[in-house]
N, C-alpha and C. Protein backbone atom coordinates (compact mmCIF):
# COMPACT_ATOMS: atom_id res chain seq x y z
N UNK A 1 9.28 20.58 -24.78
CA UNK A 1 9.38 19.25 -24.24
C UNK A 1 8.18 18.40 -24.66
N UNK A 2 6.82 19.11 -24.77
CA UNK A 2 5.68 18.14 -25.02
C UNK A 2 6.01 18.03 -26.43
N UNK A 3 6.50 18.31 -27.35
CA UNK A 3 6.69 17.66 -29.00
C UNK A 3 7.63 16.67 -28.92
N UNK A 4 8.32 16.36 -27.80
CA UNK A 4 9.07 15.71 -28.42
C UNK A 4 8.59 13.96 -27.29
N UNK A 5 8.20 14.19 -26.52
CA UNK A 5 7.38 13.17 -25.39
C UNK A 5 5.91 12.53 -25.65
N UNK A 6 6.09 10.92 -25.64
CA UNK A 6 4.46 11.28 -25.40
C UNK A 6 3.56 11.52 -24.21
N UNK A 7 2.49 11.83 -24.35
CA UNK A 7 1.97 12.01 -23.02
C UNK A 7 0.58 11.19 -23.05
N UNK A 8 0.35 10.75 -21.50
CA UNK A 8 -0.66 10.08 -21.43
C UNK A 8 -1.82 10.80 -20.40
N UNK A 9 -2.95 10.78 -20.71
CA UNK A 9 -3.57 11.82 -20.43
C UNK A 9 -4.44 10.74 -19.53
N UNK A 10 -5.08 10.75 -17.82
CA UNK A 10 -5.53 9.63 -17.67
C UNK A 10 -6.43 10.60 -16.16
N UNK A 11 -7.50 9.54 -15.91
CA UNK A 11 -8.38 10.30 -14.81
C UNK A 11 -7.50 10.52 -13.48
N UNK A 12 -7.67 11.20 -12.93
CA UNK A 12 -6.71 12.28 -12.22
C UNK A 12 -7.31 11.28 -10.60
N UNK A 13 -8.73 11.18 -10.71
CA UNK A 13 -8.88 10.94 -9.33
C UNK A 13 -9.15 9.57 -8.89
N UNK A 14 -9.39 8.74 -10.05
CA UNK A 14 -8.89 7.23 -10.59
C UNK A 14 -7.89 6.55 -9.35
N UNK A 15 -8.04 5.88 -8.82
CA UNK A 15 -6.72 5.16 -7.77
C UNK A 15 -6.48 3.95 -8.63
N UNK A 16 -6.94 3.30 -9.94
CA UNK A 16 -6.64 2.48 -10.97
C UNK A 16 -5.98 2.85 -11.73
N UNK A 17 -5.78 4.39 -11.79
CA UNK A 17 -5.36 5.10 -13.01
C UNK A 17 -4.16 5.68 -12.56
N UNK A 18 -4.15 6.29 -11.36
CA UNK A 18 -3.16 6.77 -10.57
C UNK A 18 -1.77 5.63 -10.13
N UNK A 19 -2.42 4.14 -9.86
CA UNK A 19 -1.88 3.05 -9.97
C UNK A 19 -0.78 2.75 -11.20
N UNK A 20 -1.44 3.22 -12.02
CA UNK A 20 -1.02 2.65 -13.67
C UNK A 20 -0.38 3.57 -13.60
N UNK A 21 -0.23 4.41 -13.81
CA UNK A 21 0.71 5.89 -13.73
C UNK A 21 2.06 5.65 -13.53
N UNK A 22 2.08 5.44 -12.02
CA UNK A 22 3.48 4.62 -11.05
C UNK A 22 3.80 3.48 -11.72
N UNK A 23 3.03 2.67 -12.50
CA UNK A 23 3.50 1.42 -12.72
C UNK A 23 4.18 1.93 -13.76
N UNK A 24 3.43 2.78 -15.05
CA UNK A 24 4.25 3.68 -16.50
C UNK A 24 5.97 4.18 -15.64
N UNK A 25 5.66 4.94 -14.94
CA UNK A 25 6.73 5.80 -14.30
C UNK A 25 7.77 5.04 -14.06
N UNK A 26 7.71 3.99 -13.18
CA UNK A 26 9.01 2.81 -13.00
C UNK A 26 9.50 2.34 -14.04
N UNK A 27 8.16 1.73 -15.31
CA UNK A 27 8.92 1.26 -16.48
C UNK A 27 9.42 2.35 -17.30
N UNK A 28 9.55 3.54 -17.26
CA UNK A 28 9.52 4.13 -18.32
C UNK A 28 11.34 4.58 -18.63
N UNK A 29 11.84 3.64 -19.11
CA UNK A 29 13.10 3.87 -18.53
C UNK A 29 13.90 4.54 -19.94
N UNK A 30 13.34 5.19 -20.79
CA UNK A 30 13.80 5.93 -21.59
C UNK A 30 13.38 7.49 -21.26
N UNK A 31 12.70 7.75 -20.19
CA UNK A 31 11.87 8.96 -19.99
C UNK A 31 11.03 9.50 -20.91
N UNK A 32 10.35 8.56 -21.71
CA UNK A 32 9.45 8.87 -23.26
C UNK A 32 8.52 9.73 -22.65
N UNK A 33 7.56 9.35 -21.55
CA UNK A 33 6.54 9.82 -21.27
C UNK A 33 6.06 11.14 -20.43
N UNK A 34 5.02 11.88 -20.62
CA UNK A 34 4.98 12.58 -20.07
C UNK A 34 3.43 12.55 -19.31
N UNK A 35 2.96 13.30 -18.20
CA UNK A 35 1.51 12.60 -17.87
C UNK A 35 0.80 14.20 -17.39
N UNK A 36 -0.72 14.11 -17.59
CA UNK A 36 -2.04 14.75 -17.02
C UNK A 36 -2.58 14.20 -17.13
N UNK A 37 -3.38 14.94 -16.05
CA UNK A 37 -4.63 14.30 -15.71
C UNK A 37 -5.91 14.97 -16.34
N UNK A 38 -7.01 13.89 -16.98
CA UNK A 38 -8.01 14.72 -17.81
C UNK A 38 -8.82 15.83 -17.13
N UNK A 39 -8.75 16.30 -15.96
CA UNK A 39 -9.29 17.36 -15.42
C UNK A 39 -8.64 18.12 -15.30
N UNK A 40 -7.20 18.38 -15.38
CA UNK A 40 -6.18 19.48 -15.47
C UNK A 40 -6.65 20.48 -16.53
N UNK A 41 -6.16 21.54 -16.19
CA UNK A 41 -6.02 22.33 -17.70
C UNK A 41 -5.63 22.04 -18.50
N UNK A 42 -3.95 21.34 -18.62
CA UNK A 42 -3.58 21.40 -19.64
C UNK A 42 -4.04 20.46 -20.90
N UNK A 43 -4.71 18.79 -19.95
CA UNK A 43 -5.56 17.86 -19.76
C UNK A 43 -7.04 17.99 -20.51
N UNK A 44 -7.86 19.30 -20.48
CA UNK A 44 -8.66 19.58 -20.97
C UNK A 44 -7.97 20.40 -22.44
N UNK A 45 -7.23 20.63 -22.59
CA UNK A 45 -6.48 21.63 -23.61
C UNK A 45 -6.40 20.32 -24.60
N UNK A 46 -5.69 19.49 -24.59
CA UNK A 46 -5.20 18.79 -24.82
C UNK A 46 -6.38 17.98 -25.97
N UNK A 47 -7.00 17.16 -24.90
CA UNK A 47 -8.29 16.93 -24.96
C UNK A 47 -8.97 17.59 -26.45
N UNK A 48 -9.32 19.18 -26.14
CA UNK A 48 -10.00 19.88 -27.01
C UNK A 48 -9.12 20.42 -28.36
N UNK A 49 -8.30 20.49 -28.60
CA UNK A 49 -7.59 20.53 -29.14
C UNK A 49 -7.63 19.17 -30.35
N UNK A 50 -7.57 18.04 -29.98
CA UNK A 50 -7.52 16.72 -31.09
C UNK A 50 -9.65 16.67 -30.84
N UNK A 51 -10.45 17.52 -30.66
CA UNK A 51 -11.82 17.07 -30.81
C UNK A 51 -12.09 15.36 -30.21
N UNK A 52 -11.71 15.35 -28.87
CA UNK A 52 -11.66 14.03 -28.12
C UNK A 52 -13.19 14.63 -27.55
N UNK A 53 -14.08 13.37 -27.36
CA UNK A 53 -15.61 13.34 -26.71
C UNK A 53 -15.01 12.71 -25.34
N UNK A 54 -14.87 13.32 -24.25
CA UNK A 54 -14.62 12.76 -23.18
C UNK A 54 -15.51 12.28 -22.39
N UNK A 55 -16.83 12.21 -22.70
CA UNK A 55 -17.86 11.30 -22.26
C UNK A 55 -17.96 9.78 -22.79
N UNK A 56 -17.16 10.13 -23.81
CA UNK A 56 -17.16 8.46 -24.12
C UNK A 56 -15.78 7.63 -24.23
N UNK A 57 -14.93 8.64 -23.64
CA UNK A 57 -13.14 7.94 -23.55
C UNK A 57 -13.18 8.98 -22.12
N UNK A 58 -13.23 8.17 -20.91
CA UNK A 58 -12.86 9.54 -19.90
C UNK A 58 -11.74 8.50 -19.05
N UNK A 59 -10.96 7.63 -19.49
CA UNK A 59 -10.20 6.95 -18.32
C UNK A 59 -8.47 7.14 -19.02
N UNK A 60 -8.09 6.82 -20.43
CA UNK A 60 -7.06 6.89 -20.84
C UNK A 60 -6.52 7.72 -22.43
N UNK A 61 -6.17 8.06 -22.49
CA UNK A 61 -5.58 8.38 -23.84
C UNK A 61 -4.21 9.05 -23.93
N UNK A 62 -3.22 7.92 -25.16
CA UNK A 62 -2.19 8.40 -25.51
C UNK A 62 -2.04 9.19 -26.59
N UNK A 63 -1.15 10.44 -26.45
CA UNK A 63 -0.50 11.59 -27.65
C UNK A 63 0.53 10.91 -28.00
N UNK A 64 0.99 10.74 -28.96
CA UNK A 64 2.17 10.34 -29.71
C UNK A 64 2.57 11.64 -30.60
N UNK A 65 3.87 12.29 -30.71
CA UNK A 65 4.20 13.23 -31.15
C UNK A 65 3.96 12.84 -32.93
N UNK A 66 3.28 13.78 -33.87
CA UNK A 66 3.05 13.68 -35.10
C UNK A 66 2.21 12.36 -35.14
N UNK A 67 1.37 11.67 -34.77
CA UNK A 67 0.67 10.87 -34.93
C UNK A 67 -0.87 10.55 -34.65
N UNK A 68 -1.00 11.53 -33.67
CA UNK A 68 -2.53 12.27 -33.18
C UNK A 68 -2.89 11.23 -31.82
N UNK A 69 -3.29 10.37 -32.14
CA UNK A 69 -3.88 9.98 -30.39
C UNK A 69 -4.26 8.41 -30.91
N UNK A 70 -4.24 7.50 -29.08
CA UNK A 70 -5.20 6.37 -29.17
C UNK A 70 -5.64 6.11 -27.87
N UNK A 71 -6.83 5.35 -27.90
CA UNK A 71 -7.70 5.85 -26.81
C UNK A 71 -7.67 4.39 -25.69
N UNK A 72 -8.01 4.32 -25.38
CA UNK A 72 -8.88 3.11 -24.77
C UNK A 72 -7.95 1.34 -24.67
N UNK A 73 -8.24 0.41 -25.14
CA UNK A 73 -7.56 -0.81 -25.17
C UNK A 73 -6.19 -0.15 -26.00
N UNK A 74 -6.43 0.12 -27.53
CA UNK A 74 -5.08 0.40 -28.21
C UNK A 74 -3.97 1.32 -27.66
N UNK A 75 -4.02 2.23 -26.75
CA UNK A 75 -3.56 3.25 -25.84
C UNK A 75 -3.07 2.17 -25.05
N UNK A 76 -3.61 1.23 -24.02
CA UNK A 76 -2.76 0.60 -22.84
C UNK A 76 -2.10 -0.27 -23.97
N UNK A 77 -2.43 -1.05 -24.63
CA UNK A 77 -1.37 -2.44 -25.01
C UNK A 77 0.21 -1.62 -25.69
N UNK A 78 -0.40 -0.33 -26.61
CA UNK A 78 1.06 0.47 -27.06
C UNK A 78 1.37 0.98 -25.87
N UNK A 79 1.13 1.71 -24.74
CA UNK A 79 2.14 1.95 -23.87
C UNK A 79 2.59 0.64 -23.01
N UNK A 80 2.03 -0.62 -23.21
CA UNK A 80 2.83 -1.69 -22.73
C UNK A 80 3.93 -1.88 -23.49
N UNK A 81 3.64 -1.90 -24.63
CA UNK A 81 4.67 -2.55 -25.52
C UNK A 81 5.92 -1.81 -25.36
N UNK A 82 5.67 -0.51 -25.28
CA UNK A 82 7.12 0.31 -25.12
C UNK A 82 7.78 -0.13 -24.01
N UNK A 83 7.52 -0.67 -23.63
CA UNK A 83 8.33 -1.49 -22.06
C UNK A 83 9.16 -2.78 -22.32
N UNK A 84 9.01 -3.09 -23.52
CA UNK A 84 10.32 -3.76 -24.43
C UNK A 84 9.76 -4.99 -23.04
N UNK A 85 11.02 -5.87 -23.80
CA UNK A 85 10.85 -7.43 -23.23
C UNK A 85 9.75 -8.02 -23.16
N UNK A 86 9.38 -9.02 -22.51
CA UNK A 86 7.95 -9.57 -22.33
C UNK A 86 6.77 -9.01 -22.46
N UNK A 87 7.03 -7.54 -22.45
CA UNK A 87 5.35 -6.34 -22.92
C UNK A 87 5.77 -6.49 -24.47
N UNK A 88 6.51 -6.66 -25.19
CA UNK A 88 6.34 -6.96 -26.37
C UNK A 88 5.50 -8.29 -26.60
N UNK A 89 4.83 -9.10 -25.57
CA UNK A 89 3.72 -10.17 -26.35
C UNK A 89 2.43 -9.39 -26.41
N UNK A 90 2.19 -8.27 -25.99
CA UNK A 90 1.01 -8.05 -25.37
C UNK A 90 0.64 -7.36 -27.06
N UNK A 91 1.22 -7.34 -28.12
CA UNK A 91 0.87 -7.09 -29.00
C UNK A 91 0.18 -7.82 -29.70
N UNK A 92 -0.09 -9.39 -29.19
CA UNK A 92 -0.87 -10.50 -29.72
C UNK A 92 -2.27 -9.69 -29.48
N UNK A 93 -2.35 -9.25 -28.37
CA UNK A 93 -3.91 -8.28 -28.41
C UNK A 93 -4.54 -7.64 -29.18
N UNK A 94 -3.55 -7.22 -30.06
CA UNK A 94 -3.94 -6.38 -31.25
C UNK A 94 -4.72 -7.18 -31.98
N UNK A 95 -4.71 -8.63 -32.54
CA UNK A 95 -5.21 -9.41 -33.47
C UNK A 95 -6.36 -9.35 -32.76
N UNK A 96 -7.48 -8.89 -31.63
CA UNK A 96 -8.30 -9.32 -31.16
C UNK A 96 -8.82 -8.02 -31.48
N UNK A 97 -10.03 -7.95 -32.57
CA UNK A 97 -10.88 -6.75 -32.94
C UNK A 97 -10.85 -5.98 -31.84
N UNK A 98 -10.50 -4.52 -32.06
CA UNK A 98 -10.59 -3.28 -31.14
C UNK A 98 -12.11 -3.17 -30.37
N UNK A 99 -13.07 -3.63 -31.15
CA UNK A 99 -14.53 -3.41 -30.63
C UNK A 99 -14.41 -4.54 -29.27
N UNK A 100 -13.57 -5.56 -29.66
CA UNK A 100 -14.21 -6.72 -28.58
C UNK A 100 -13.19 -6.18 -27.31
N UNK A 101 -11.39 -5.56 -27.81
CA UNK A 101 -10.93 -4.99 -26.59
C UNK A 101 -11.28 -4.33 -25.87
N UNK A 102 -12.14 -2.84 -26.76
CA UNK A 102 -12.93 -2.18 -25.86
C UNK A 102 -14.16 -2.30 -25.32
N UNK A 103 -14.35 -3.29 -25.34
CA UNK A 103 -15.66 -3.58 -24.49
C UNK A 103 -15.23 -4.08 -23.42
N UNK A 104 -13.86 -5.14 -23.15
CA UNK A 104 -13.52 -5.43 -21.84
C UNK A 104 -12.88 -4.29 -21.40
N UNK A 105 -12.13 -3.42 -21.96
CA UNK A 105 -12.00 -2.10 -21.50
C UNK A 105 -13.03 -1.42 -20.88
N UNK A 106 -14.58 -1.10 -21.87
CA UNK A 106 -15.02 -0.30 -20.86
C UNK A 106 -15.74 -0.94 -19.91
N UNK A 107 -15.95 -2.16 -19.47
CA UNK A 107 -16.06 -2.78 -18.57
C UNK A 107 -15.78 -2.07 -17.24
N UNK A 108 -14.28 -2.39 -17.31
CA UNK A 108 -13.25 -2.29 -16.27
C UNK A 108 -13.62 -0.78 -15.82
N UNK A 109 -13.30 -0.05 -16.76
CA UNK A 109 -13.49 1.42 -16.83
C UNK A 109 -14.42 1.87 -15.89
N UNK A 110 -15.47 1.52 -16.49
CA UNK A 110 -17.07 1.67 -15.68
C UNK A 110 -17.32 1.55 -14.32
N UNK A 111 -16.40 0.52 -13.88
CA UNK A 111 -16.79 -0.19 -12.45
C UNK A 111 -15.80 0.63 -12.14
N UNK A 112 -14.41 1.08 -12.29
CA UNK A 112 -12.81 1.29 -11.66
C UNK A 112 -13.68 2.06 -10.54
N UNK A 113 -14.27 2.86 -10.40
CA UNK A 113 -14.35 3.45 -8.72
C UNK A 113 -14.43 2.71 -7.99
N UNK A 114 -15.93 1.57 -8.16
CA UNK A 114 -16.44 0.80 -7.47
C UNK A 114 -15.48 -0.48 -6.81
N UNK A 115 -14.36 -0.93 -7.70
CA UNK A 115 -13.55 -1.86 -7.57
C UNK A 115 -12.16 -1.41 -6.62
N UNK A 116 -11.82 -0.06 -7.29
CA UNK A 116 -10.48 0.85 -6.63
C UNK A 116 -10.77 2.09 -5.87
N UNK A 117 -12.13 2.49 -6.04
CA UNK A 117 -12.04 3.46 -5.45
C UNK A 117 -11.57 4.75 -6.25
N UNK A 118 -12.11 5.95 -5.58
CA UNK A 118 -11.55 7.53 -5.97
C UNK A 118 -11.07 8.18 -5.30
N UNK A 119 -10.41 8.98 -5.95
CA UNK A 119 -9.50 10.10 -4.95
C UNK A 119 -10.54 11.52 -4.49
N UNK A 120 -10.53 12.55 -3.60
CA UNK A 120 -11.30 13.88 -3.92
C UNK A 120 -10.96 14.26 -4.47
N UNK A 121 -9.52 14.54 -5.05
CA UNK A 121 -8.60 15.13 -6.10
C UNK A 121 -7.43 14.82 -7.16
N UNK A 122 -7.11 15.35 -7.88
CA UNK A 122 -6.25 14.97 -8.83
C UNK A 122 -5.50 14.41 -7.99
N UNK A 123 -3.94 13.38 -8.25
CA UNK A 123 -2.83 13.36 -7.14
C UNK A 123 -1.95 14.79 -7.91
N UNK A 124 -1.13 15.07 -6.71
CA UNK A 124 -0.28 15.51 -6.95
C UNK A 124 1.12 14.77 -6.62
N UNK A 125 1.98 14.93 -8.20
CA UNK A 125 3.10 14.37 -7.55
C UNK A 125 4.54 14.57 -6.82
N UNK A 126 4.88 13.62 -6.38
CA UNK A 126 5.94 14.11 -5.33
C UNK A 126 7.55 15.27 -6.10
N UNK A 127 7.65 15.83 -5.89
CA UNK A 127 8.53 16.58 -6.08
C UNK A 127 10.25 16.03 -7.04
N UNK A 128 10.01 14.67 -6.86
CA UNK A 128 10.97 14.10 -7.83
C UNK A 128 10.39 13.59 -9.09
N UNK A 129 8.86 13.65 -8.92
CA UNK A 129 7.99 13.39 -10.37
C UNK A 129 7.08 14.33 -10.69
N UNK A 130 7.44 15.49 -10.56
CA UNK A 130 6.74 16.33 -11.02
C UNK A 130 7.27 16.48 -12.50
N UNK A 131 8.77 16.83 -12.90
CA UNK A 131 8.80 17.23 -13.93
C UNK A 131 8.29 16.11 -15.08
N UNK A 132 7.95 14.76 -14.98
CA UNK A 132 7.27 14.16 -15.53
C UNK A 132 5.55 14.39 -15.86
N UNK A 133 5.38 15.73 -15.30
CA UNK A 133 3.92 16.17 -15.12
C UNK A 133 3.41 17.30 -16.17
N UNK A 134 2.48 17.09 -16.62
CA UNK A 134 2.50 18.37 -17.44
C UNK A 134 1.73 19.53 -16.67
């Protein structure tokens, strides 16, 4: 199932991230996606496996099957875009140098506890979204 899904690998105890998750999950209306959390096992596997520095990407990153990974700003605007309709503008973002996206990225990033708050633990999800879980 994970070759053929992508998966988005995102901080587990994040309530910004956990947020975004549910928001992926509602849109995801082809069932493309699949999700961990970067403190999971499979999450750290994952991780080590493509030689990802998770001290310096620790909030998001998408797997795309045969295509290797994207991290940070380019990771959220492509999993917007797959949400067809109106998330197809959000590709105008792209024209805006990756250095300058990720800097309002890690902005956001940096503060997300302080702004949303943390969990003590990964979530776990409810029993009708688990198999969306890796």
């Amino acid at each position: 199932m994970i070759q053929d899904n992508k998966i988005i690998l995102f901080d587990g105890v994040c309530n910004l991230c956990n947020s975004s998750v549910q928001y992926v999950i509602k849109r995801d209306k082809g069932n493309v996606y699949r999700f961990a959390a970067l403190q999971s096992e499979i999450g750290k596997k994952l991780v080590e496996e493509r030689g990802i520095d998770t001290s310096q990407i620790d909030s998001i990153i998408l797997i795309e099957p045969g295509v290797a990974y994207y991290t940070k700003s380019t990771a959220a605007l492509k999993i917007a875009q797959s949400f067809g309709g109106v998330w197809q503008l959000a590709s105008v973002f792209e024209w805006i140098p990756e250095k300058i996206r990720n800097w309002v990225y890690d902005y956001i990033a940096k503060n997300r506890y302080k702004w949303y708050g943390r969990k003590d633990a990964c979530m776990i999800p409810t029993p009708e979204l688990k198999s969306k879980f890796l």
